[in-house]
Protein backbone atom coordinates (compact mmCIF):
# COMPACT_ATOMS: atom_id res chain seq x y z
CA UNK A 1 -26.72 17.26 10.48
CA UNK A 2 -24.07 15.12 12.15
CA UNK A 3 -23.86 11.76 11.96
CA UNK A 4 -20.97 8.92 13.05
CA UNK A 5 -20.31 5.89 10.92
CA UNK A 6 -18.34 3.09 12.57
CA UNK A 7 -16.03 1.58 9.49
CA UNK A 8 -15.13 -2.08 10.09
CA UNK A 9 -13.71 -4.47 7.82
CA UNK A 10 -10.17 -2.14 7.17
CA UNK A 11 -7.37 -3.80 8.84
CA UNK A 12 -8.75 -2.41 11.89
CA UNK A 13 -11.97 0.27 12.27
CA UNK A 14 -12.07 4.14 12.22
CA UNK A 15 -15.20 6.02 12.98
CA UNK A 16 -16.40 8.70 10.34
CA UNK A 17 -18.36 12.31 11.45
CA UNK A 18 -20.10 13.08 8.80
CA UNK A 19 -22.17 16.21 8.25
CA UNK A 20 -24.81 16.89 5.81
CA UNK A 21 -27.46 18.91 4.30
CA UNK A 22 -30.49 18.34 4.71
CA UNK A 23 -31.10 15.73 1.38
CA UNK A 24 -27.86 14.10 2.98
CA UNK A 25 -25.39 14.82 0.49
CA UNK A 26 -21.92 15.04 2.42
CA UNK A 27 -20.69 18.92 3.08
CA UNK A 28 -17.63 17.44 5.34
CA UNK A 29 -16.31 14.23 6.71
CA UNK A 30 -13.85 13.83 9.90
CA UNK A 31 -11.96 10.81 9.84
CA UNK A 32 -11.20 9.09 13.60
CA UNK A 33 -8.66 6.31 14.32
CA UNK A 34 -9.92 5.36 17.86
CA UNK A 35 -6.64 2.68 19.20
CA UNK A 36 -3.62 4.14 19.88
CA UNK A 37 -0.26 1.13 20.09
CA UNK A 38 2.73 3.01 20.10
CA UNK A 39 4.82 0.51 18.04
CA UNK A 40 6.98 3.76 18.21
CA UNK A 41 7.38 4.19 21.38
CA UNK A 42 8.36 0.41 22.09
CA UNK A 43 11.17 0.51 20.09
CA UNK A 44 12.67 3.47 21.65
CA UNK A 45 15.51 1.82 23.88
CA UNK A 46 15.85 -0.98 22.38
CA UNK A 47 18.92 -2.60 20.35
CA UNK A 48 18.52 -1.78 16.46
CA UNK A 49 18.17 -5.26 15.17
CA UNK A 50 14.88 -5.38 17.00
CA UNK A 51 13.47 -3.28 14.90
CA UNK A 52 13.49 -5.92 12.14
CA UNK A 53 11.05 -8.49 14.63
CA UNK A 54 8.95 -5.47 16.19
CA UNK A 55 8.35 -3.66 12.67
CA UNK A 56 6.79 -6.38 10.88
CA UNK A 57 4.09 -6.93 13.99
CA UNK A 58 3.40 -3.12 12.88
CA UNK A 59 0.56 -5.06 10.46
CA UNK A 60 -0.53 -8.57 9.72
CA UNK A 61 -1.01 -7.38 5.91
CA UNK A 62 1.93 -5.81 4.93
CA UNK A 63 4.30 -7.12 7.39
CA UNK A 64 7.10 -7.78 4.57
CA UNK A 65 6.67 -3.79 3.98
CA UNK A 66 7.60 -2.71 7.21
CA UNK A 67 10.69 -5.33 7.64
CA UNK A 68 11.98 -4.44 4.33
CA UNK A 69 11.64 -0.69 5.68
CA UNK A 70 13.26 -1.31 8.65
CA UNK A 71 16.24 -3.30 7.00
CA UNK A 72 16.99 0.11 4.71
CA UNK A 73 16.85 2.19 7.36
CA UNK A 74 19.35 0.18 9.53
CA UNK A 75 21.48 0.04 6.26
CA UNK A 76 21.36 3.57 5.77
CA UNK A 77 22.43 4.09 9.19
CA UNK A 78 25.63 2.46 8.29
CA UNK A 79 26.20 4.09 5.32
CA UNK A 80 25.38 7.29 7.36
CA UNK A 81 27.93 6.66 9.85
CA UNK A 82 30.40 6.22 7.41
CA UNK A 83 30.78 2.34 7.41
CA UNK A 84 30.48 0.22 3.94
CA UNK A 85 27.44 -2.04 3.49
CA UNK A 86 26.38 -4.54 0.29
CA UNK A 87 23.88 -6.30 -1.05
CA UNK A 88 24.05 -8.47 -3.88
CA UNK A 89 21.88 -8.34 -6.70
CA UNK A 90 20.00 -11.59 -5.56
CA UNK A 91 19.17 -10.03 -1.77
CA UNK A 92 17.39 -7.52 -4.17
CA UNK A 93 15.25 -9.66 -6.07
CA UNK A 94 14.27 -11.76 -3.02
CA UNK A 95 13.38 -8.79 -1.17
CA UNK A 96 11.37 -7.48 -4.08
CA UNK A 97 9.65 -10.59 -4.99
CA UNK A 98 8.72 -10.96 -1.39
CA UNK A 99 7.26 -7.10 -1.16
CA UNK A 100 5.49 -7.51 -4.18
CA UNK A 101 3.92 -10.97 -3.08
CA UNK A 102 2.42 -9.18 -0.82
CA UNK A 103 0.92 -6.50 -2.41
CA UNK A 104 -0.79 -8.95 -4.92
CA UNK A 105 -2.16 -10.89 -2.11
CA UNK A 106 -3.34 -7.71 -0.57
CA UNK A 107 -4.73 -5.89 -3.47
CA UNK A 108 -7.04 -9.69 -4.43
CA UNK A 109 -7.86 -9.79 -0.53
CA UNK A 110 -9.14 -6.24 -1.07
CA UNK A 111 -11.06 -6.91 -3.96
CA UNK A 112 -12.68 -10.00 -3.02
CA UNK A 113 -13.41 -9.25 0.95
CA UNK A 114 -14.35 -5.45 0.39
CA UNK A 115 -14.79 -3.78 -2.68
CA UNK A 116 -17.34 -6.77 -4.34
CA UNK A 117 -18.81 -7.79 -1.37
CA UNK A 118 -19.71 -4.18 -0.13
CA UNK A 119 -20.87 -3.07 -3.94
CA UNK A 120 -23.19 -5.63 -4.07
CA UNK A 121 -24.48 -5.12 -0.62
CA UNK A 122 -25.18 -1.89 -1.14
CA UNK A 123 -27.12 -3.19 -4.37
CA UNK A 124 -29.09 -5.33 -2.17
CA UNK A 125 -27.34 -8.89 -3.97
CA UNK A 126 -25.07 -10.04 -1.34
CA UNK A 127 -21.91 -12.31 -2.64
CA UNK A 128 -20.25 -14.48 -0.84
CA UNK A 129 -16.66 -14.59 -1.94
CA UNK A 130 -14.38 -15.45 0.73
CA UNK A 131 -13.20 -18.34 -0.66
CA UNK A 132 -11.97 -17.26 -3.94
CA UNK A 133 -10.21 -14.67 -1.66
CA UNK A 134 -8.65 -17.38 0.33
CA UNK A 135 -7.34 -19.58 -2.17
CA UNK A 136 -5.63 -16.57 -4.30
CA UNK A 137 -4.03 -14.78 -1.02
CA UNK A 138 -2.83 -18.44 0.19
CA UNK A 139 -1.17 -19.01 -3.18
CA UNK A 140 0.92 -15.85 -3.45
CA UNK A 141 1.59 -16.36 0.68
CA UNK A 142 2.96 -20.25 -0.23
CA UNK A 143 5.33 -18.20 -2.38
CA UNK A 144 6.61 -15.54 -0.02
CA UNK A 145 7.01 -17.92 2.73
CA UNK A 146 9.48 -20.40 0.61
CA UNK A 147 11.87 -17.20 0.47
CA UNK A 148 10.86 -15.63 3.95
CA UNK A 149 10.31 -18.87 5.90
CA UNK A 150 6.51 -17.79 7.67
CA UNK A 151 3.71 -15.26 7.20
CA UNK A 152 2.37 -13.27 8.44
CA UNK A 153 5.40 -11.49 10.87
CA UNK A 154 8.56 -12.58 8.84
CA UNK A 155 11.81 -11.69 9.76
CA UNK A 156 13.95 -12.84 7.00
CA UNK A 157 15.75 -9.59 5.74
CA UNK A 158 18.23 -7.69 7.73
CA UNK A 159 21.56 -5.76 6.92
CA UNK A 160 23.52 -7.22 4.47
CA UNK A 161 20.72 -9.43 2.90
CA UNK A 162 18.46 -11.97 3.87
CA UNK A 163 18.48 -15.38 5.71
CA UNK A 164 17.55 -17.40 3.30
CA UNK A 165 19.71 -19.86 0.10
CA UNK A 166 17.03 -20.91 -2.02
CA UNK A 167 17.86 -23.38 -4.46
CA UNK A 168 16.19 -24.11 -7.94
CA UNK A 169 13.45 -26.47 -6.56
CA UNK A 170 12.44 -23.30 -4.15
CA UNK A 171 12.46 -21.03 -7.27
CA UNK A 172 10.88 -24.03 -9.79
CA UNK A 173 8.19 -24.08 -6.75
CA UNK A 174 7.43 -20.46 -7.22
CA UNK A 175 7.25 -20.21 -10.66
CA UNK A 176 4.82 -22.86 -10.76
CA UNK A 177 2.85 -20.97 -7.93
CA UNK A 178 2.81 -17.40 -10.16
CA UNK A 179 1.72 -19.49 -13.62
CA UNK A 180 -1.11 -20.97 -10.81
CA UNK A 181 -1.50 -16.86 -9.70
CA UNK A 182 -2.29 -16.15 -13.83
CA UNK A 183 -4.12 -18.92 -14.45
CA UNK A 184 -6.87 -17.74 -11.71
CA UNK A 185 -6.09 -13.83 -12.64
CA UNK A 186 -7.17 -14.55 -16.17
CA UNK A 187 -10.53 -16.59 -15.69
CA UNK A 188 -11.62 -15.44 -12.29
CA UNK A 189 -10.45 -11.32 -11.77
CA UNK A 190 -10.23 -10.57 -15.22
CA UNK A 191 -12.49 -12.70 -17.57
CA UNK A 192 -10.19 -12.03 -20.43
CA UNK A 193 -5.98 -13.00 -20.94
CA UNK A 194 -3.94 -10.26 -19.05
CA UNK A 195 -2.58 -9.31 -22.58
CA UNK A 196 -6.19 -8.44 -23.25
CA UNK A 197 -6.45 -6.84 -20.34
CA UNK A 198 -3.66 -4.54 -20.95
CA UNK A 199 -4.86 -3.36 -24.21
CA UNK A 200 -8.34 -2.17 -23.06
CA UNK A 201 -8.18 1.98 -22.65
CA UNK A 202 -12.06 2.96 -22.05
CA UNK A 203 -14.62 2.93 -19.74
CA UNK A 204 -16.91 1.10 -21.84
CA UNK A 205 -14.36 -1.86 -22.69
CA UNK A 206 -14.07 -2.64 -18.58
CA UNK A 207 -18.12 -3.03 -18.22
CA UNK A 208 -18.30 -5.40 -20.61
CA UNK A 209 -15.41 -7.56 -19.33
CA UNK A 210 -16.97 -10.97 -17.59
CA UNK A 211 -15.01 -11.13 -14.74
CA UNK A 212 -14.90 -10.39 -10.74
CA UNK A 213 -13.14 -7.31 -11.59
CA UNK A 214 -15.96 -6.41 -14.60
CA UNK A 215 -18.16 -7.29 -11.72
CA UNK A 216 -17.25 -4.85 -9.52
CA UNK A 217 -17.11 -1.81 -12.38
CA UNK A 218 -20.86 -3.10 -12.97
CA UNK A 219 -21.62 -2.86 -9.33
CA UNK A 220 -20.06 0.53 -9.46
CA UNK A 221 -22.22 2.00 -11.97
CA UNK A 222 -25.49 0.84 -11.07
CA UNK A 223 -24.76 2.98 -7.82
CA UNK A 224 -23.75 5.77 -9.70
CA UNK A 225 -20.01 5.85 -8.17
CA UNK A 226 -17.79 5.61 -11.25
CA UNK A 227 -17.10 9.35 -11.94
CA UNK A 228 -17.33 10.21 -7.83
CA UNK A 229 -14.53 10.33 -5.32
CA UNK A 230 -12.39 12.73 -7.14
CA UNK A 231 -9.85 14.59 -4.94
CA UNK A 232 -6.48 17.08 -5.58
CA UNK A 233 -4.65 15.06 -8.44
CA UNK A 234 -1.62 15.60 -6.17
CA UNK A 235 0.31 12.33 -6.19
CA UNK A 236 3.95 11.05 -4.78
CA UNK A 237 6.09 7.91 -5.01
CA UNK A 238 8.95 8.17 -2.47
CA UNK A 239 9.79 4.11 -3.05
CA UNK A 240 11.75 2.33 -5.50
CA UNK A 241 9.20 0.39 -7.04
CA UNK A 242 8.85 -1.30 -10.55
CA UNK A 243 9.00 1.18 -13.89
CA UNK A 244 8.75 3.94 -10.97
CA UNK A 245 11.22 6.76 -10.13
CA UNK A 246 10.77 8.81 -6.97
CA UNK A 247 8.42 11.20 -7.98
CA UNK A 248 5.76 13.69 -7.52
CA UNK A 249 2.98 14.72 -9.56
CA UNK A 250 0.24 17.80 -9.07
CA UNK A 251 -1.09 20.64 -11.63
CA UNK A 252 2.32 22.06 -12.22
CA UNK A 253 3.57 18.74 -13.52
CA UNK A 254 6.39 16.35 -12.52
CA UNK A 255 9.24 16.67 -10.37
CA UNK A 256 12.11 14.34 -8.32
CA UNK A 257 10.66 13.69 -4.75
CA UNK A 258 12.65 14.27 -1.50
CA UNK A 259 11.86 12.55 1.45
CA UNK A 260 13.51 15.76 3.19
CA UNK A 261 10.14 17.83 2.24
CA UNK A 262 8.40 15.12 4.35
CA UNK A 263 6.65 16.37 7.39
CA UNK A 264 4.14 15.70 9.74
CA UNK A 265 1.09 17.16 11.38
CA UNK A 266 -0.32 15.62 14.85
CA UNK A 267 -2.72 18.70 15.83
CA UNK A 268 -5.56 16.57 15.62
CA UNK A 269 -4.26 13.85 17.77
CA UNK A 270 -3.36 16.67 20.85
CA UNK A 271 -7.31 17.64 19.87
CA UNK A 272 -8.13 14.19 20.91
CA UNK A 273 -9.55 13.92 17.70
CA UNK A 274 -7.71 10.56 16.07
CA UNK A 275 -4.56 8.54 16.69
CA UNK A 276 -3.53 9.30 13.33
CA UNK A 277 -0.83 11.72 12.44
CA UNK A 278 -1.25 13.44 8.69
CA UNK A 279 1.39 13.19 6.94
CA UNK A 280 2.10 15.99 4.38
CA UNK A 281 4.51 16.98 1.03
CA UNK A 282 5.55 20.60 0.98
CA UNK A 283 3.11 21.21 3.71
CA UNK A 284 -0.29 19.68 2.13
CA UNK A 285 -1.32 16.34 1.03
CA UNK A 286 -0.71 14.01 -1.68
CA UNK A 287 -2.25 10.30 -2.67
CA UNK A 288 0.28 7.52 -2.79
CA UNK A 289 -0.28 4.03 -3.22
CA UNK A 290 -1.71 2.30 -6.52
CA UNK A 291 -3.10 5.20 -8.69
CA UNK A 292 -0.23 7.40 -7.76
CA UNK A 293 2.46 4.66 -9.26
CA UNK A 294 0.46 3.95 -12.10
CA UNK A 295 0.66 7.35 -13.34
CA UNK A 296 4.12 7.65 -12.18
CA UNK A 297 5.09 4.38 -14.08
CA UNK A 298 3.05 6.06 -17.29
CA UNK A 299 0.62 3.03 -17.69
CA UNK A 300 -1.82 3.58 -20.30
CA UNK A 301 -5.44 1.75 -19.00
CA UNK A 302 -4.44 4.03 -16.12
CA UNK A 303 -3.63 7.36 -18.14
CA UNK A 304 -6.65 7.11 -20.33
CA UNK A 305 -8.97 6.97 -17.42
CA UNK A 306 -7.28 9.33 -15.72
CA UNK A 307 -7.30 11.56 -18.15
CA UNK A 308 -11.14 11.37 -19.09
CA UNK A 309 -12.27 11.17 -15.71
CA UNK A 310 -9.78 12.32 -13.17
CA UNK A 311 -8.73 10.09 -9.65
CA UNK A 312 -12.30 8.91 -9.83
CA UNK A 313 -13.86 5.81 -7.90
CA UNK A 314 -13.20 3.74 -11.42
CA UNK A 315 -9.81 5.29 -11.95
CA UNK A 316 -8.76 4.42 -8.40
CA UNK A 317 -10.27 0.82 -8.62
CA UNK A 318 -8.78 -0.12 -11.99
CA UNK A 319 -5.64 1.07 -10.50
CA UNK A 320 -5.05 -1.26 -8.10
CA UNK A 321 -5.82 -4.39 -10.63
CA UNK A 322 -3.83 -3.38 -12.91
CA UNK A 323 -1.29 -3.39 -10.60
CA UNK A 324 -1.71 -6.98 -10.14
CA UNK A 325 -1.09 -7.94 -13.83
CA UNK A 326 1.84 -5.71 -13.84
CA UNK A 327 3.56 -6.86 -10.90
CA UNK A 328 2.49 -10.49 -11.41
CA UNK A 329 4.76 -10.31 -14.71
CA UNK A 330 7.73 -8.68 -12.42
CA UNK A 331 7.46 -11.04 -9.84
CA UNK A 332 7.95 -13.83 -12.97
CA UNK A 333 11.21 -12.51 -14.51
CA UNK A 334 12.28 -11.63 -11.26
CA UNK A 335 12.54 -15.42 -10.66
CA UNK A 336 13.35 -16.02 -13.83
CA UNK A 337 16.57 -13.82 -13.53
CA UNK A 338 17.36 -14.97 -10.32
CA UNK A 339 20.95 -15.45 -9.90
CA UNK A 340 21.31 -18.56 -7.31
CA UNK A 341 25.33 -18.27 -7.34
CA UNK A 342 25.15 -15.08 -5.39
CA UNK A 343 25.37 -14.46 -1.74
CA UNK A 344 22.36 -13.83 0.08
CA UNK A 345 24.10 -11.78 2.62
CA UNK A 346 27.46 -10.32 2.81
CA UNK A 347 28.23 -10.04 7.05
CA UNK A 348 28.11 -6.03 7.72
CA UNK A 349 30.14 -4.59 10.61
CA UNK A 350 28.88 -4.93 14.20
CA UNK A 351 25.78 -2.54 14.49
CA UNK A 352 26.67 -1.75 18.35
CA UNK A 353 29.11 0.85 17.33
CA UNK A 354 26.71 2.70 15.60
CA UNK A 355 25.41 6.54 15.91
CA UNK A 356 24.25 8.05 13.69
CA UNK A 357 20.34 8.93 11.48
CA UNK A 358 18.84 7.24 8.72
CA UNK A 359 15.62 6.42 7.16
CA UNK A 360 13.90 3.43 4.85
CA UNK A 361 11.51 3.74 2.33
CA UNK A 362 9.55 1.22 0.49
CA UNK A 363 6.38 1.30 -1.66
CA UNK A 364 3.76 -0.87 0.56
CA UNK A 365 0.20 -1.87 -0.89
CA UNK A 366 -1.10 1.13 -0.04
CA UNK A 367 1.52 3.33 -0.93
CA UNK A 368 4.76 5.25 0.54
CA UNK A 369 6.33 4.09 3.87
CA UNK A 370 8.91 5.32 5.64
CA UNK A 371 10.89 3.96 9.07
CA UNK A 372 12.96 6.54 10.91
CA UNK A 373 15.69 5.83 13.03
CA UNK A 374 17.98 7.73 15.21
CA UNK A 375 20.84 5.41 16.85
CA UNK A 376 23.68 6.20 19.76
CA UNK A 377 26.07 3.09 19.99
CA UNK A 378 23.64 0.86 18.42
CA UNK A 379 20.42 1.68 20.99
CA UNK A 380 17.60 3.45 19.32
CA UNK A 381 16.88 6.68 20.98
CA UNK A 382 14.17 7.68 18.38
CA UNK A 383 12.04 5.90 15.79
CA UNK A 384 9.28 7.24 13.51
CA UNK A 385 6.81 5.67 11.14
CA UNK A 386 5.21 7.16 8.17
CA UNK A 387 2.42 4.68 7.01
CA UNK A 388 0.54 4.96 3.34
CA UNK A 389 -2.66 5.64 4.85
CA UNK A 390 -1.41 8.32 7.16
CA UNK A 391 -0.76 10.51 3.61
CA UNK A 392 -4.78 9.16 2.04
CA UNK A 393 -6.58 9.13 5.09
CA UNK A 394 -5.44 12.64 6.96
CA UNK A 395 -7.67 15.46 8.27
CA UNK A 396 -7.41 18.55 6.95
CA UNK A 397 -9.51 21.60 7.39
CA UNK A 398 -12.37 22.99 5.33
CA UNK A 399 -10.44 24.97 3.50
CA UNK A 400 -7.32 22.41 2.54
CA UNK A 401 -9.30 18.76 3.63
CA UNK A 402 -7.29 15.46 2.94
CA UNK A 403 -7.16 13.46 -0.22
CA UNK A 404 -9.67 10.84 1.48
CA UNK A 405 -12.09 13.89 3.30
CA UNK A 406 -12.20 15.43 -0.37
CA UNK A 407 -12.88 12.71 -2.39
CA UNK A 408 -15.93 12.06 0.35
CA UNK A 409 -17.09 15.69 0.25
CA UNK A 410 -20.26 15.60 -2.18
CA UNK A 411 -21.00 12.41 -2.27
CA UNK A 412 -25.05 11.68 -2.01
CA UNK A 413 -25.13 9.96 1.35
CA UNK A 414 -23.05 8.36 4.42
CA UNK A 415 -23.10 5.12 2.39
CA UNK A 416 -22.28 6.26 -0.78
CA UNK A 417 -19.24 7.91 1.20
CA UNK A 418 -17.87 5.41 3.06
CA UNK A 419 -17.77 3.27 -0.32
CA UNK A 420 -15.41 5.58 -1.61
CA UNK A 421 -13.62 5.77 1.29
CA UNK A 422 -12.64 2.22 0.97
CA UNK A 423 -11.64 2.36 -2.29
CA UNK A 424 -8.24 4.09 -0.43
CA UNK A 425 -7.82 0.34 1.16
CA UNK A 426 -7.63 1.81 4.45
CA UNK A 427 -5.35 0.15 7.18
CA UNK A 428 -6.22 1.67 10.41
CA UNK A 429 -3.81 -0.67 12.10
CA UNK A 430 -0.49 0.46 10.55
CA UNK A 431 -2.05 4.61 11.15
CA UNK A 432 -2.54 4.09 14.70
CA UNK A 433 1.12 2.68 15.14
């Protein structure tokens, strides 16, 4: 039996073919991307430095991402060609307590707005949540924006640094916006102090926690989701990224990532299938985002689950919150550290004499990005983009299906399925670039 779910709600929509048995357990899922933009294409032509105002309209969510993406790329394409480029230490720590701003904001949007609200749907007890949402994503924006000036679509990093001086009253401001950030983590998300928090190592000790987040694992249960969505246990980290190294991780063990073992796969777009290129490592497919960096990083809540119940629905889940306590602390001594005597940008040479290749890599929300840039005399003549949820979300075949179509495959019915397809935090947007 085939059946086709329409998936709203993701940054986007994608369309599901499911088929199943006859009890409606799920033998195989196809995931579609239906809108094609061609962000690529657009910026073939064009002068470099327009990547870094086109590449953050990639996605309204993890715009900071994509420019900070862009910006390495462009500065690898210096260093590529031979020409010297710096950044001081303070260009660093803005651009990292901008990218990781954002992935708070989007990791409490997806809680609130998709995971909770779609559990307890499903459980027939609908919550309305939105405005917890709201005032925790506006918080962490109000701190972005005093280093990148706007959001969503900021343009405030580009070779040699970023645009902005901020001064002690900007970084007083966003200290007092991150204490504000763990005040509402603590009573709201987690019901217990993040210290708490990041003692807890079973199962049993999340269900009994009081808040949102103990809410959700609650939800979870009663549907009889935590142990499903299990897929390879392949994962990769190609960003820099707090307590992470680049790194991937299947049955074999560990080992230093390349992003020269990167490739990808567009058969099923020529099929007409989906807009969405797969994106593979060493030819098949690995999970990034959340759950991969946690084990990466060696976080134990993370470990522990993992290792009694594999890249489950709960293991996934858990992942991504306790990503928020851990980069919330970051984000603090990051401003804490914050040395205001240093340049924000150091002037690189003229880009217009450029030719050469080079790439970018950060770790966005939902994992591994990559911008790809080929330049003659300053005028891109190719550019490629490698989203997160082009490596979760790709189709694969019966035989070798992607980490999303595998964690779907078994699950007891379409809706049970799509649940745990969500758990990925799918952005169809950024896919479909």
């Amino acid at each position: 039996m085939i059946t086709h779910e329409l998936i709203e709600r993701i940054e986007g929509e994608a369309v599901i073919d499911f088929r199943s048995d006859e009890s409606g357990r799920v033998e195989d899922a196809t995931i579609r991307f239906l809108h094609f933009r061609g962000m690529e294409a657009i910026l073939e032509g064009r002068s470099a430095l327009d990547a870094l105002v086109i590449a953050p309209r990639v996605c309204g969510i993890c715009g900071h991402s994509h420019l900070i993406a862009a910006a390495e790329m462009l500065e690898s394409l210096y260093r590529n060609s031979g020409m010297e480029i710096t950044l001081s230490s303070k260009a660093q720590s803005i651009r990292s307590i901008t990218r990781l701003s954002e992935l708070l904001q989007n990791h409490l949007k997806w809680l609130y707005l998709i995971m909770l609200q779609e559990s307890a749907k499903m459980l027939g007890t609908p919550l309305s949540l939105s405005l917890k949402a709201l005032y925790a994503s506006s918080q962490i924006n109000r701190l972005a924006a005093l280093f990148s000036g706007q959001w969503p679509h900021s343009s405030y990093a580009l070779p040699g640094g970023v645009s902005c001086d901020p001064t002690q009253i900007e970084v007083m401001q966003a200290l007092k916006i991150v204490s504000e950030v763990e005040r509402f983590l603590e009573s709201e998300v987690l019901g217990t102090s993040m210290k708490e928090f990041e003692s807890i190592r079973t199962r049993s000790d999340l269900l009994s926690l009081e808040g949102d987040y103990g809410t959700l694992v609650r939800n979870v249960d009663r549907l009889g989701l935590l142990e499903s969505g299990q897929s390879h246990g392949r994962f990769l980290v190609l960003g820099l990224h707090p307590g992470c190294e680049r790194v991937s991780m299947d049955e074999k063990g560990r080992r230093a990532a390349d992003a020269g073992r990167v490739s990808e796969d567009a058969s099923h777009v020529y099929e007409g299938k989906t807009y969405a290129k797969n994106a593979l490592y060493e030819g098949t497919f690995f999970e990034t985002g959340p759950l991969a960096r946690a084990l990466v990083s060696r976080r134990k809540l993370i470990q522990s689950l993992h290792g009694a119940g594999g890249d489950s629905v709960l293991t996934r889940i858990t992942a991504r919150v306790d990503e928020i306590v851990y980069l919330l602390r970051h984000v603090r001594t990051l401003l804490e550290t914050l040395d205001l005597s240093e340049p924000s940008f150091i002037p690189p040479p003229r880009i217009e004499t450029i030719s050469a290749e080079g790439y970018g890599i950060v770790e966005a929300p939902r994992g591994s990005l990559i911008h790809r840039a080929t330049l003659e005399r300053g005028q891109i003549t190719s550019y490629s983009i490698i989203t997160p949820t082009q490596w979760n979300l790709g189709n694969g075949t019966s035989a070798a299906p992607g980490v999303a179509q595998k964690a779907m495959i078994g699950a007891e019915n379409n809706d049970k399925a799509s649940f745990i397809f969500r758990t990925f935090d799918v952005c169809s947007v950024c896919t479909t670039h």
